[in-house]
N, C-alpha and C. Protein backbone atom coordinates (compact mmCIF):
# COMPACT_ATOMS: atom_id res chain seq x y z
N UNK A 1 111.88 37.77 110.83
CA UNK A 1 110.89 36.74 111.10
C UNK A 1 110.82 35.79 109.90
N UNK A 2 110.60 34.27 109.71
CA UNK A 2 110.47 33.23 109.11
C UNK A 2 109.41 33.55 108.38
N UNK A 3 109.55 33.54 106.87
CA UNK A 3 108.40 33.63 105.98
C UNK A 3 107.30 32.35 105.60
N UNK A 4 106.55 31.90 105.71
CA UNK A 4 105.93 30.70 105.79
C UNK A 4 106.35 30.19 104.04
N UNK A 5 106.87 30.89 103.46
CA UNK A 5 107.11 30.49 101.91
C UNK A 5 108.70 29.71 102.05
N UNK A 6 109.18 29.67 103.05
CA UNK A 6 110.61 28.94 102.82
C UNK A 6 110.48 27.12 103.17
N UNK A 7 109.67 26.80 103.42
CA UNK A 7 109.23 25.41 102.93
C UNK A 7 109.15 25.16 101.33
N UNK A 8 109.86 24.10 101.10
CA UNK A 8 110.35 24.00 99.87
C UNK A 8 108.82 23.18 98.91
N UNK A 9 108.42 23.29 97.95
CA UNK A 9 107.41 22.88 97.60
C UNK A 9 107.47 21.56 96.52
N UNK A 10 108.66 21.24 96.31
CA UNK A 10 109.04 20.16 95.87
C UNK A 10 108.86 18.85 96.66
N UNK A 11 108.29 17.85 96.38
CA UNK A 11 107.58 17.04 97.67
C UNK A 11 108.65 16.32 97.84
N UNK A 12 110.07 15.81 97.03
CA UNK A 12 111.27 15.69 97.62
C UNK A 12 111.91 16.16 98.50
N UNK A 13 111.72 17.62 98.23
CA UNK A 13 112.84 18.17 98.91
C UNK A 13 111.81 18.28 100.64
N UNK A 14 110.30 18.53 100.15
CA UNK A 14 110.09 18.61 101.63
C UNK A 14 110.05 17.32 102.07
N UNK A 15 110.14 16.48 101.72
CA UNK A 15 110.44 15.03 102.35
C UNK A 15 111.65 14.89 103.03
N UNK A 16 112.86 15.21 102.49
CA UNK A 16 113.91 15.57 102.71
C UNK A 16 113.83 16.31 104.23
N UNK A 17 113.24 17.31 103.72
CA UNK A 17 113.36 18.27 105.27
C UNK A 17 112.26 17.87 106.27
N UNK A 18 111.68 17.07 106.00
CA UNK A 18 110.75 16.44 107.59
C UNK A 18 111.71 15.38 108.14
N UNK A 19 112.22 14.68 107.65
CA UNK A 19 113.53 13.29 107.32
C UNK A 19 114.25 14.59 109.02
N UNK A 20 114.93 15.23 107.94
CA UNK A 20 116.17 16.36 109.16
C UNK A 20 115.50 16.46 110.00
N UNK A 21 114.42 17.22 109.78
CA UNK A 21 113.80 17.53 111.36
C UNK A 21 113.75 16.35 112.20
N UNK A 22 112.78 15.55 111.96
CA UNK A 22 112.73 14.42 112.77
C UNK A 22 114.16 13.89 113.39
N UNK A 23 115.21 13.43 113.10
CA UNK A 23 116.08 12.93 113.12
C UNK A 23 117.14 14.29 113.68
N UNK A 24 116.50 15.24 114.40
CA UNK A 24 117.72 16.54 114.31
C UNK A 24 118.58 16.87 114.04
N UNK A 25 118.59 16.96 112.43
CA UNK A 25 119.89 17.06 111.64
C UNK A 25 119.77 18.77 111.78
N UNK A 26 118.39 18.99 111.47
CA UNK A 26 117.88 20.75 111.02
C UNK A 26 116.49 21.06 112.38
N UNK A 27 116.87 22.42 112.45
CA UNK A 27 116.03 23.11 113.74
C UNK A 27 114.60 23.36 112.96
N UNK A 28 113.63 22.91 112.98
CA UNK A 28 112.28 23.18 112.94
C UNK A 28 111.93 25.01 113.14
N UNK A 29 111.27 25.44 111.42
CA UNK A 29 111.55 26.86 112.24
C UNK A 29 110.39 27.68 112.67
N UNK A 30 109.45 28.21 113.87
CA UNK A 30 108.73 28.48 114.44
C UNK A 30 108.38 30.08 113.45
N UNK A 31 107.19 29.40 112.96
CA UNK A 31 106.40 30.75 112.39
C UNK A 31 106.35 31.69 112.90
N UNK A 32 105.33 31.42 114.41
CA UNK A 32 105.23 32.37 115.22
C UNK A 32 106.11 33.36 115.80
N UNK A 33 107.50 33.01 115.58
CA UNK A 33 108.56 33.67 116.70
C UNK A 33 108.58 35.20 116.02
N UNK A 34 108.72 35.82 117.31
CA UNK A 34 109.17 37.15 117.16
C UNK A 34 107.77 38.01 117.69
N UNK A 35 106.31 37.51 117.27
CA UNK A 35 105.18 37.85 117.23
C UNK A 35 104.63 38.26 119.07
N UNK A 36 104.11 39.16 118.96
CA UNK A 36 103.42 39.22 120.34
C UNK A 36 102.09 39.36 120.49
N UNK A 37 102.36 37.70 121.04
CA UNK A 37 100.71 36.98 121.35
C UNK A 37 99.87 37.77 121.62
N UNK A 38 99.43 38.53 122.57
CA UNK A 38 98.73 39.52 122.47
C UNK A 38 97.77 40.35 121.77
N UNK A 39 99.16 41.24 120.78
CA UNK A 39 99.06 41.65 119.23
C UNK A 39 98.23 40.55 118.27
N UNK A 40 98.59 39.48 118.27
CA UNK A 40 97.77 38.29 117.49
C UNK A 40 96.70 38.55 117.89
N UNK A 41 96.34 38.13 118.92
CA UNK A 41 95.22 37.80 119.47
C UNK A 41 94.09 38.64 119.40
N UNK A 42 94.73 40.24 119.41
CA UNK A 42 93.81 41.09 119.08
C UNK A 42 93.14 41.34 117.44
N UNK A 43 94.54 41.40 116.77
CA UNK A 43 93.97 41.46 115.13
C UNK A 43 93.18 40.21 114.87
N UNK A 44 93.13 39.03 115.58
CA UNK A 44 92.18 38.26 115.43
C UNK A 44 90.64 38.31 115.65
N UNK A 45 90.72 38.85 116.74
CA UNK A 45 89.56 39.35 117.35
C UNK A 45 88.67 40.47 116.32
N UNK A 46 89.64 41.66 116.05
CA UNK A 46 89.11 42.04 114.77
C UNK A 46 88.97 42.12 113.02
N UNK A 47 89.52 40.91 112.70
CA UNK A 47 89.13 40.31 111.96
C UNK A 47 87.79 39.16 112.00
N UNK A 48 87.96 38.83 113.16
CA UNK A 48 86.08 37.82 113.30
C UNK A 48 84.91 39.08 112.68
N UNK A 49 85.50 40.25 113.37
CA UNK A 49 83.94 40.81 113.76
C UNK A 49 84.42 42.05 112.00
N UNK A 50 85.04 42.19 111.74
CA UNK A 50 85.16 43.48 110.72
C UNK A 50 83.80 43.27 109.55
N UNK A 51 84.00 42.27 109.08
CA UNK A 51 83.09 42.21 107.81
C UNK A 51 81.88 42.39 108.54
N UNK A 52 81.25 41.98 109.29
CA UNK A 52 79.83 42.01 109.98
C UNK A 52 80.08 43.65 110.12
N UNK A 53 80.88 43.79 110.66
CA UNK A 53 80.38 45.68 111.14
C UNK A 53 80.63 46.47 110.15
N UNK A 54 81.65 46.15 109.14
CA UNK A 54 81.56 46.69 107.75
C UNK A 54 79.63 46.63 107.20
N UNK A 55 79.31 45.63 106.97
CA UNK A 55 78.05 45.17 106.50
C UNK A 55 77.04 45.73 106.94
N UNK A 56 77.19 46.08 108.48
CA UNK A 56 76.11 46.62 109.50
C UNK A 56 76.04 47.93 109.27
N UNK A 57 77.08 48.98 108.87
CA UNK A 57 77.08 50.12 108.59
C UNK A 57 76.77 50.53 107.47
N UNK A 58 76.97 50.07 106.17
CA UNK A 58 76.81 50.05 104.65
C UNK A 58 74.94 50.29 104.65
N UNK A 59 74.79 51.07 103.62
CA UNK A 59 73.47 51.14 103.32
C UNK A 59 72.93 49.64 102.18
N UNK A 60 71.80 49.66 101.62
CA UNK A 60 71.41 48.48 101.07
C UNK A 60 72.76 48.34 99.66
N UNK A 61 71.99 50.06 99.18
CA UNK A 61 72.76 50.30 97.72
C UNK A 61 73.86 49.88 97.83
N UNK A 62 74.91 50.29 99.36
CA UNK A 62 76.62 50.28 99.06
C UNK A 62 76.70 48.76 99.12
N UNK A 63 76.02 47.71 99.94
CA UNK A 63 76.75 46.63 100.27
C UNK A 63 76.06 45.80 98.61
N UNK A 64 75.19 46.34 97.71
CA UNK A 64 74.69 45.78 96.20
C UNK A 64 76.17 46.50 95.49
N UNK A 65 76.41 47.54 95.51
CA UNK A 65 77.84 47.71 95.12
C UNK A 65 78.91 47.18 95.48
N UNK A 66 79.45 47.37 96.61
CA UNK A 66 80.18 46.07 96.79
C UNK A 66 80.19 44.86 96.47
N UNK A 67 79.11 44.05 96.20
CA UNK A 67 78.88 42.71 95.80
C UNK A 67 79.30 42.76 94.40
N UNK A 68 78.49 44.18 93.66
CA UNK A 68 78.83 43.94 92.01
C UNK A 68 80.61 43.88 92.04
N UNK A 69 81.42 44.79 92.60
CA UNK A 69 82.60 45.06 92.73
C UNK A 69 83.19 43.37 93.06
N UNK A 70 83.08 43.08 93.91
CA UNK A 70 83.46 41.63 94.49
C UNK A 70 83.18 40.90 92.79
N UNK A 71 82.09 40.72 92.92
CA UNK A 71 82.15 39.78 91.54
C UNK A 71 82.57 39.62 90.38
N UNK A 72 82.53 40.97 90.21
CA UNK A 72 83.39 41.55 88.76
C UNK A 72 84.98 41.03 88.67
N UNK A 73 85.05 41.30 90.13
CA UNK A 73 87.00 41.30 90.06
C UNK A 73 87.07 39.68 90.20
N UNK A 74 86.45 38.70 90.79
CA UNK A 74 86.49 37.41 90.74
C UNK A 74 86.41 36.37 89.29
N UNK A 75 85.44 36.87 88.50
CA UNK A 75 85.21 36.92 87.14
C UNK A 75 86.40 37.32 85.96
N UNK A 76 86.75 38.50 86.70
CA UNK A 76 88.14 39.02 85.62
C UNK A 76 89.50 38.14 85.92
N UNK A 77 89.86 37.62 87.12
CA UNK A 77 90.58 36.79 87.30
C UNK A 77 90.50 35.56 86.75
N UNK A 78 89.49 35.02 86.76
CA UNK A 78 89.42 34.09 86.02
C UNK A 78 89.73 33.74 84.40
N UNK A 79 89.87 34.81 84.13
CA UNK A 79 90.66 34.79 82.44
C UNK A 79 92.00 34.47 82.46
């Protein structure tokens, strides 16, 4: 399957490659392929709802821990 990282990030070169496409020098390459819609559609579905039912289950203390956790690691990145 097509990695969404093989678009070139050089704004030449992707200039270059919209140029091909348009003009069908080069095949346009479909993210999606290989994937079954379906399958998508479902991990989508639970991804909307996870954090809410994560949240809904957590007691006060765990989801104040989690937050400290969340913040800490956002903070340390930042160095």
């Amino acid at each position: 399957m097509p990695d969404r990282s093989r678009r070139p990030r050089d704004s030449n070169q992707l200039g270059k490659l919209i140029v091909d496409i348009a003009t069908g020098e080069v095949d346009d390459i479909d993210i999606d392929q290989g994937k079954n819609p379906a399958a998508v559609e479902l991990g989508r579905k639970g991804g909307l709802k996870g954090g809410k039912a994560r949240a809904n289950s957590m007691t006060a203390e765990e989801r104040k821990e989690a937050a400290k956790r969340a913040a800490r690691a956002r903070w340390d990145q930042e160095k």
